[in-house]
C-alpha atoms as a PDB file:
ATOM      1  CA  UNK A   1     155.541 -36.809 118.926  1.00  0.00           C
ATOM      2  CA  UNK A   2     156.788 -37.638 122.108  1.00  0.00           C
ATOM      3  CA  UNK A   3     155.797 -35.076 124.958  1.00  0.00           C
ATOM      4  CA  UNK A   4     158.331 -33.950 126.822  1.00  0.00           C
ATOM      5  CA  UNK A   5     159.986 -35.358 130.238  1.00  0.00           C
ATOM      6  CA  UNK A   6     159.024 -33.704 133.176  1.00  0.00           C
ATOM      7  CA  UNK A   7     161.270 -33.527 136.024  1.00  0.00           C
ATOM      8  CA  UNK A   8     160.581 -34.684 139.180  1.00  0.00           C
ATOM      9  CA  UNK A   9     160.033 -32.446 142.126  1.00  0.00           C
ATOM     10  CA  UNK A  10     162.522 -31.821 144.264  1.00  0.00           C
ATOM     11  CA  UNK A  11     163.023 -33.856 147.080  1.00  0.00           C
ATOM     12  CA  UNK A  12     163.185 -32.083 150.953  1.00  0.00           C
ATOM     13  CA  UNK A  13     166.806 -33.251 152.556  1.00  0.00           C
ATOM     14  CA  UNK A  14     166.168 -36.261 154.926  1.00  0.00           C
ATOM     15  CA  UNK A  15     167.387 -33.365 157.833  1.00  0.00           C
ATOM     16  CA  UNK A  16     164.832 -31.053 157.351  1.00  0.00           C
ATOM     17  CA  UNK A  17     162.162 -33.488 157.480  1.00  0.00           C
ATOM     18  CA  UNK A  18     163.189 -34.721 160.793  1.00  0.00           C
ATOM     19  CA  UNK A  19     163.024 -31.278 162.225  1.00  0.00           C
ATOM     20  CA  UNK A  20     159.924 -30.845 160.553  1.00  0.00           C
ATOM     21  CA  UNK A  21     158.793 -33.886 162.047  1.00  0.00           C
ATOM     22  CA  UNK A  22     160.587 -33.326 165.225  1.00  0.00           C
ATOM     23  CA  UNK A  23     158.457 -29.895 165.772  1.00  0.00           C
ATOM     24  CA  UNK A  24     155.048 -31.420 164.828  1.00  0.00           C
ATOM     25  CA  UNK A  25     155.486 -33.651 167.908  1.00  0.00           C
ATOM     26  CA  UNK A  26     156.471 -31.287 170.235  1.00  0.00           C
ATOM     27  CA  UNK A  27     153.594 -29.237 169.324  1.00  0.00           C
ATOM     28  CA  UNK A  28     151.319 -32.239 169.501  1.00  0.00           C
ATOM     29  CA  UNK A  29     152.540 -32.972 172.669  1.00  0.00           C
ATOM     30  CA  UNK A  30     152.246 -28.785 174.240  1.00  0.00           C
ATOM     31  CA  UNK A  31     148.513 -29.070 172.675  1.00  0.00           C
ATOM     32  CA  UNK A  32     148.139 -32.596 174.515  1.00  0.00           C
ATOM     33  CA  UNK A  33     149.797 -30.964 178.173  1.00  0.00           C
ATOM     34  CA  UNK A  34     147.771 -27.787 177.555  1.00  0.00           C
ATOM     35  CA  UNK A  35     144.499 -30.569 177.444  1.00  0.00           C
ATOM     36  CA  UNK A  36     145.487 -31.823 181.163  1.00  0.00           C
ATOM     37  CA  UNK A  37     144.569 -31.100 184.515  1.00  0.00           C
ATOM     38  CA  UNK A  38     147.852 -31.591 185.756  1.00  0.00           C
ATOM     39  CA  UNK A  39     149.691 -28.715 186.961  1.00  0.00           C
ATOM     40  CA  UNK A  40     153.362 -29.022 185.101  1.00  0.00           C
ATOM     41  CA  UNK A  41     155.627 -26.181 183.597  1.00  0.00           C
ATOM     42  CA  UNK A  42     158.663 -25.593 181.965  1.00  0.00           C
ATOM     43  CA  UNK A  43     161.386 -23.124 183.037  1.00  0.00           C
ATOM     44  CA  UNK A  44     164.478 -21.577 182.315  1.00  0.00           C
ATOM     45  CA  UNK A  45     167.337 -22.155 185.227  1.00  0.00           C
ATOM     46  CA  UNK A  46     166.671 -17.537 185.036  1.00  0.00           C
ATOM     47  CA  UNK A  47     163.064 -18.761 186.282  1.00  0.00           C
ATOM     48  CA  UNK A  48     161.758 -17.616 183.008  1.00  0.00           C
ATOM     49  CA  UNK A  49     158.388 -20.106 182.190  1.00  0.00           C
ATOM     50  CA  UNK A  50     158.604 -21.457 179.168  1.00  0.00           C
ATOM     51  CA  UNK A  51     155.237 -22.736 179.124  1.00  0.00           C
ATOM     52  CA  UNK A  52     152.872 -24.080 181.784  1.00  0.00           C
ATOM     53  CA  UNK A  53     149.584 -26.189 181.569  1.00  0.00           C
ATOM     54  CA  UNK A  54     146.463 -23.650 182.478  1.00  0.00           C
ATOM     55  CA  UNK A  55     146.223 -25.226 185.900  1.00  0.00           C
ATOM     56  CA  UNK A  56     149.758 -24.878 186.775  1.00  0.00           C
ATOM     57  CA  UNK A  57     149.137 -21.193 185.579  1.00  0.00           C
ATOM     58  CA  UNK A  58     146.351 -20.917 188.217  1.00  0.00           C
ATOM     59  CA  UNK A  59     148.231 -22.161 191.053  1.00  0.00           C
ATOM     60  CA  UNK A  60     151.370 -20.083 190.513  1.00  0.00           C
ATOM     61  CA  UNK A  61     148.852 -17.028 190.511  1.00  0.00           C
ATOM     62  CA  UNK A  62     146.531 -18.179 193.706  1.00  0.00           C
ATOM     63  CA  UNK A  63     149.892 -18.912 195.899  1.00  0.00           C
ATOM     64  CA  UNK A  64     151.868 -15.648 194.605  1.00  0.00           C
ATOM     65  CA  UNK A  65     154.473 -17.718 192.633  1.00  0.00           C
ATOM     66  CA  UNK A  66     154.741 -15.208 189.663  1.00  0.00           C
ATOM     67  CA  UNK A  67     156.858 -11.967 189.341  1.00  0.00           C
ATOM     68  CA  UNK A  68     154.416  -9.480 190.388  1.00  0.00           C
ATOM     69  CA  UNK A  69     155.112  -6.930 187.055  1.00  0.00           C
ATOM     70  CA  UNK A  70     156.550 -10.341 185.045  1.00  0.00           C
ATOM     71  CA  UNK A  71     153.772 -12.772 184.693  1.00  0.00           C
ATOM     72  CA  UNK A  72     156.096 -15.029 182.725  1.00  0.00           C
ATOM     73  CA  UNK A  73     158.793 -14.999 185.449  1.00  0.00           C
ATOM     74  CA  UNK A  74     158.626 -17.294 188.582  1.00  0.00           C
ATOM     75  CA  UNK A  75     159.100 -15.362 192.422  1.00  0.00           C
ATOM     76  CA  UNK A  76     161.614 -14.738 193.586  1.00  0.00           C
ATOM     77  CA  UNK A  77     161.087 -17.792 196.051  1.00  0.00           C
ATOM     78  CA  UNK A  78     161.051 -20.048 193.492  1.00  0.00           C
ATOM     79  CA  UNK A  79     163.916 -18.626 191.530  1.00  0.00           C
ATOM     80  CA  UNK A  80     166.013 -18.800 194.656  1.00  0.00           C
ATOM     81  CA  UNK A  81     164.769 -22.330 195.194  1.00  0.00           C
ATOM     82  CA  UNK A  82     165.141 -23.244 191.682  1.00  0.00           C
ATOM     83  CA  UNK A  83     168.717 -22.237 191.581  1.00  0.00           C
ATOM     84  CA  UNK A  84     169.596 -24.379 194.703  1.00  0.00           C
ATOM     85  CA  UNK A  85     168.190 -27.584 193.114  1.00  0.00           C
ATOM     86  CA  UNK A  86     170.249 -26.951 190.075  1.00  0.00           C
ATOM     87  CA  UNK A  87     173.240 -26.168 192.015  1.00  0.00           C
ATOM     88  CA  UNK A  88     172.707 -29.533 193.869  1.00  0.00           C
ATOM     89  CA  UNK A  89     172.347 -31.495 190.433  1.00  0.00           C
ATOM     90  CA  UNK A  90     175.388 -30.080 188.879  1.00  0.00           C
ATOM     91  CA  UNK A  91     177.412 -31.101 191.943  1.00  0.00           C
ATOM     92  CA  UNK A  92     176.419 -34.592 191.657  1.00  0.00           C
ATOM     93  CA  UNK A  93     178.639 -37.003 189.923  1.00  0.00           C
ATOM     94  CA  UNK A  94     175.885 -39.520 188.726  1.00  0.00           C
ATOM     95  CA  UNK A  95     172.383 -38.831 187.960  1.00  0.00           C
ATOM     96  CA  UNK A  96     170.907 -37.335 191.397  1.00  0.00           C
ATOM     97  CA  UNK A  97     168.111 -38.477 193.042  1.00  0.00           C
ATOM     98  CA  UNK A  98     165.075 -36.298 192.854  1.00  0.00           C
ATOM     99  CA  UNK A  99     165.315 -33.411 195.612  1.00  0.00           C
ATOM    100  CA  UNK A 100     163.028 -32.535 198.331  1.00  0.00           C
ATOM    101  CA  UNK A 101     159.932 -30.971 197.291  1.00  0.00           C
ATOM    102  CA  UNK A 102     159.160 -27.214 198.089  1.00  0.00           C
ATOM    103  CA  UNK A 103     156.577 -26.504 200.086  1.00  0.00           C
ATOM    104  CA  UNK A 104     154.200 -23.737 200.142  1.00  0.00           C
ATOM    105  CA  UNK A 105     151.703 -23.085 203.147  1.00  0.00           C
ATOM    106  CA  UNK A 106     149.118 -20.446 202.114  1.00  0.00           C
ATOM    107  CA  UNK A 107     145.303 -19.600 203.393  1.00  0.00           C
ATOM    108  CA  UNK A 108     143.924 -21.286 200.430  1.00  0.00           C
ATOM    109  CA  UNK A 109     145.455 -24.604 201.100  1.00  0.00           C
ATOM    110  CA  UNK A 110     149.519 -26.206 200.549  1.00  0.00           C
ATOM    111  CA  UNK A 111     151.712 -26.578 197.517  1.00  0.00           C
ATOM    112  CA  UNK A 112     154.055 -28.994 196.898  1.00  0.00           C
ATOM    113  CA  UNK A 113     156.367 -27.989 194.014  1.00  0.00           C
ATOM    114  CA  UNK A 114     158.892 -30.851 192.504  1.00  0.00           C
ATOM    115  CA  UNK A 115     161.492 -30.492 190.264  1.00  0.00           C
ATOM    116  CA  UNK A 116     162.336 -33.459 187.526  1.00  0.00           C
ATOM    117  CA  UNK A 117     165.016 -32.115 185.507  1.00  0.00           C
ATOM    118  CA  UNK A 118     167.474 -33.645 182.330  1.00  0.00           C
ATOM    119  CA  UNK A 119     170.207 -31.979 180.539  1.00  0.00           C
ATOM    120  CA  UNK A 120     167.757 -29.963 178.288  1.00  0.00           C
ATOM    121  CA  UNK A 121     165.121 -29.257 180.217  1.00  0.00           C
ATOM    122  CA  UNK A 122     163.718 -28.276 183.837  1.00  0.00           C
ATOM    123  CA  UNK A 123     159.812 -28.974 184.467  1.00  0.00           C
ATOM    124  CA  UNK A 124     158.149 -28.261 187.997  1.00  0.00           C
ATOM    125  CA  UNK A 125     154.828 -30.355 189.449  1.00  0.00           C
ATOM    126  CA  UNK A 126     152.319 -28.510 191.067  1.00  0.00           C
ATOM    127  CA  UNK A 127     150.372 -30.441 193.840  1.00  0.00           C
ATOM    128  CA  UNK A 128     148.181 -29.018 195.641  1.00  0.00           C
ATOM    129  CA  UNK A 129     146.990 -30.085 199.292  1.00  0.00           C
ATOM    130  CA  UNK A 130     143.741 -28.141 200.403  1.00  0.00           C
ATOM    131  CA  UNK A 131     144.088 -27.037 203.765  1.00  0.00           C
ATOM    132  CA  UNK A 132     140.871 -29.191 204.897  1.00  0.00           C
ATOM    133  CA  UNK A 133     143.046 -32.478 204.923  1.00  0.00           C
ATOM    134  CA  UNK A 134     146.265 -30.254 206.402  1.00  0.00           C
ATOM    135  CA  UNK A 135     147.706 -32.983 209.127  1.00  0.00           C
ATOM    136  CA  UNK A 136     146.127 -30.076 212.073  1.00  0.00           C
ATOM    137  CA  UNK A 137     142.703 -31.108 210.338  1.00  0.00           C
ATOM    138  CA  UNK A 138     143.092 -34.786 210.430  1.00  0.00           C
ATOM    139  CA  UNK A 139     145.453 -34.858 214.035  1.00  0.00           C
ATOM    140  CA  UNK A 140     142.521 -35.874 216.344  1.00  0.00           C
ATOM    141  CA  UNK A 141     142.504 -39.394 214.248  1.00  0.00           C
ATOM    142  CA  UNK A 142     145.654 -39.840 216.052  1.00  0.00           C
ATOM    143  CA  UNK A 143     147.904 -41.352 213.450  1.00  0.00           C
ATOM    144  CA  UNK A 144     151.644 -40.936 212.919  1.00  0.00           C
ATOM    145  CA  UNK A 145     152.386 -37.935 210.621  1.00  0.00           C
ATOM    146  CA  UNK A 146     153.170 -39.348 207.590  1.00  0.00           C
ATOM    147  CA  UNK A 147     150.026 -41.652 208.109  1.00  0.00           C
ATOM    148  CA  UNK A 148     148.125 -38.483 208.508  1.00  0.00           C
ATOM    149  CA  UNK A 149     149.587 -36.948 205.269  1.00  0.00           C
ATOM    150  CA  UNK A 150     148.916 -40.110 203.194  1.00  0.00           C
ATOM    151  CA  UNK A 151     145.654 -40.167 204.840  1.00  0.00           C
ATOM    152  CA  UNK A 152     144.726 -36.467 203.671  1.00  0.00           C
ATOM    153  CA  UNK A 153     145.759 -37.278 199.729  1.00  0.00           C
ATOM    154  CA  UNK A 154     143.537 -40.527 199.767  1.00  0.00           C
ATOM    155  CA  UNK A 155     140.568 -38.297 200.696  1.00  0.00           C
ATOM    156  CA  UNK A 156     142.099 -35.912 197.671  1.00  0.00           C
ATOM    157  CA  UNK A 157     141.649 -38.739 195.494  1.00  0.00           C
ATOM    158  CA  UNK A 158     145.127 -39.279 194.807  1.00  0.00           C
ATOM    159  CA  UNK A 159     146.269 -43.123 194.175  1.00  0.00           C
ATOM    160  CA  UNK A 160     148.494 -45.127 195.554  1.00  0.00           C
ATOM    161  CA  UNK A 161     151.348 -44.483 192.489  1.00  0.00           C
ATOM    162  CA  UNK A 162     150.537 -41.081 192.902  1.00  0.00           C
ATOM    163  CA  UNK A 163     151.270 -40.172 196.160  1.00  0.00           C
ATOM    164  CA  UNK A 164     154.099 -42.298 196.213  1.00  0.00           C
ATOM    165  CA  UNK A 165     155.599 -39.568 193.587  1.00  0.00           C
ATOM    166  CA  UNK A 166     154.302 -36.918 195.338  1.00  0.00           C
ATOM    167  CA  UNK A 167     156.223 -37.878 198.910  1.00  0.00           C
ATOM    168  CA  UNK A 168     159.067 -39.736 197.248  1.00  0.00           C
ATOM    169  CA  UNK A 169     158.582 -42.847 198.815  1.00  0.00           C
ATOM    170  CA  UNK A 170     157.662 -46.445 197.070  1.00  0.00           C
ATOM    171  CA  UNK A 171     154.005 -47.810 196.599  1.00  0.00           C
ATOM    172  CA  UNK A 172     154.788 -50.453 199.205  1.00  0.00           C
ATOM    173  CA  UNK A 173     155.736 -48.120 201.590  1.00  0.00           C
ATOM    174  CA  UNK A 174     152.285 -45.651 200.930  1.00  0.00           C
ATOM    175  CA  UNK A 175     150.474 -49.465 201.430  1.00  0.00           C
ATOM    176  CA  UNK A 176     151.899 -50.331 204.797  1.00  0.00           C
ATOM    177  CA  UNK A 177     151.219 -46.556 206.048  1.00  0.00           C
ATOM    178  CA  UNK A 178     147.556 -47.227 205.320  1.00  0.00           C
ATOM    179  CA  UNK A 179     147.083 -50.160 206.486  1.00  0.00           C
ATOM    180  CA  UNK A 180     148.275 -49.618 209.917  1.00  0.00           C
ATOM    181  CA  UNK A 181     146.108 -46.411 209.173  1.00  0.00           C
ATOM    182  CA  UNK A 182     143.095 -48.722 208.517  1.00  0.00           C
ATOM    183  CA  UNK A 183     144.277 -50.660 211.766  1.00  0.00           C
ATOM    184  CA  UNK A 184     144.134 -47.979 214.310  1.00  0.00           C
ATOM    185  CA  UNK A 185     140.746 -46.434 212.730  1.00  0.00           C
ATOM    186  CA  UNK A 186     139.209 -49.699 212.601  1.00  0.00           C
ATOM    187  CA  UNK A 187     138.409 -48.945 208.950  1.00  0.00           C
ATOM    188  CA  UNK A 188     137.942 -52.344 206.394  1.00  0.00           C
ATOM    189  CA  UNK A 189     138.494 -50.068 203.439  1.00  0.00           C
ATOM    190  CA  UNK A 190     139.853 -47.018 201.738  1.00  0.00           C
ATOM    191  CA  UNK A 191     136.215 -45.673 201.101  1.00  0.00           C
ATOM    192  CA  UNK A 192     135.663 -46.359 205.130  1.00  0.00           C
ATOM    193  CA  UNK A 193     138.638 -44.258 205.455  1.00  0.00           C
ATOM    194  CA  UNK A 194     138.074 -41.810 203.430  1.00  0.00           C
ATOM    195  CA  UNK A 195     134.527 -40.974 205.025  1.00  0.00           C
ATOM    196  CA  UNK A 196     136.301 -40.779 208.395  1.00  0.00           C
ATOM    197  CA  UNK A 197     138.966 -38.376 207.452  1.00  0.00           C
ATOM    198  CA  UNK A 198     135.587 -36.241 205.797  1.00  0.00           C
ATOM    199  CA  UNK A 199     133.845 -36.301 208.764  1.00  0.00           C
ATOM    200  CA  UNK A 200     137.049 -35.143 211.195  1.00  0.00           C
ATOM    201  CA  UNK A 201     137.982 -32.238 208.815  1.00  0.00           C
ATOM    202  CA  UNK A 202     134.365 -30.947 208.736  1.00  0.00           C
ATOM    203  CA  UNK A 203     134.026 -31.174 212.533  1.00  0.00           C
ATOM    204  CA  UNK A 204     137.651 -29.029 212.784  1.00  0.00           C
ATOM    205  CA  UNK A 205     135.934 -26.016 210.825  1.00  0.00           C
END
């Protein structure tokens, strides 16, 4: 006797199981952004955070950057900011450049706040500046400002390719700034450099 045909399983529509697999990623990827130190969130153009890495969580607390009864609203200086940089990328007729950063001057140090945004989304970068390499600190080495600035994220331990996203300039342009930097300090190296900017902040305390 033959035993009897069984019938195969049914077989999940090829549409589901790309939004299956389209939802696995994304939550690989929050667990991933959740792992980092970097301070990134997500928010809603109402200011409303979507979700934010637990050192951009930090920051937004230590410079007042939260509703004060919301926790999962931005201030209202950062909503009103917000809403400008939208404004500004709606009005564009190509794909705009990346606005001018926000910054924040507070007694525990200086925020920079950038916004990258697309069509679906709107994420904001959290840098933070401590107020020991501010350019008041650093202004008896006698460089130019922005020398002074690129000067103070070097002894941060920022990289070149970093702080070139963090100021909006190119690589090149962060590499000539130190090495007239270098020039006028009579520094051979970034460590040299670095040790001199230490030593100038600690005497301005």
């Amino acid at each position: 006797m033959l035993a009897p045909r069984t019938q195969p399983a049914p077989q999940a529509p090829a549409g589901a199981l790309a939004v299956t697999r389209v939802r696995e990623q994304l939550a690989a990827l929050r667990q991933a952004l959740e792992a980092l130190t970097e301070a990134i969130l997500a928010v809603t153009i109402e200011g409303q955070i979507q979700w934010a890495t637990p050192r951009a969580r930090t920051l937004l607390e230590t410079y007042g950057l939260v509703h004060p009864h919301r926790k999962s609203r931005l201030s209202q200086v950062l909503r009103d900011w917000l809403f400008q940089q939208d404004a500004a990328f709606d009005r564009a007729e190509s794909r705009p450049a990346p606005g001018a950063p926000l910054t924040i001057e507070h007694r525990a140090g200086r925020l920079r706040v950038r916004l990258v945004r697309t069509d679906a989304q709107r994420l904001l970068f959290l840098e933070e500046q401590n107020s020991e390499f501010t350019t008041t600190a650093l202004a008896p080495l006698g460089l130019s400002r922005r020398e002074t600035e690129i000067l103070g994220w070097v002894a941060q331990g920022k990289s070149n390719p970093e702080i070139a996203i963090i100021l909006g300039i190119s690589r090149r342009t962060v590499q000539k700034h130190l090495e007239r930097a270098y020039g006028w300090l009579r520094v051979e190296n970034r460590h040299a450099a670095i040790a001199l900017a230490l030593e100038t902040a600690r005497a301005q305390r």
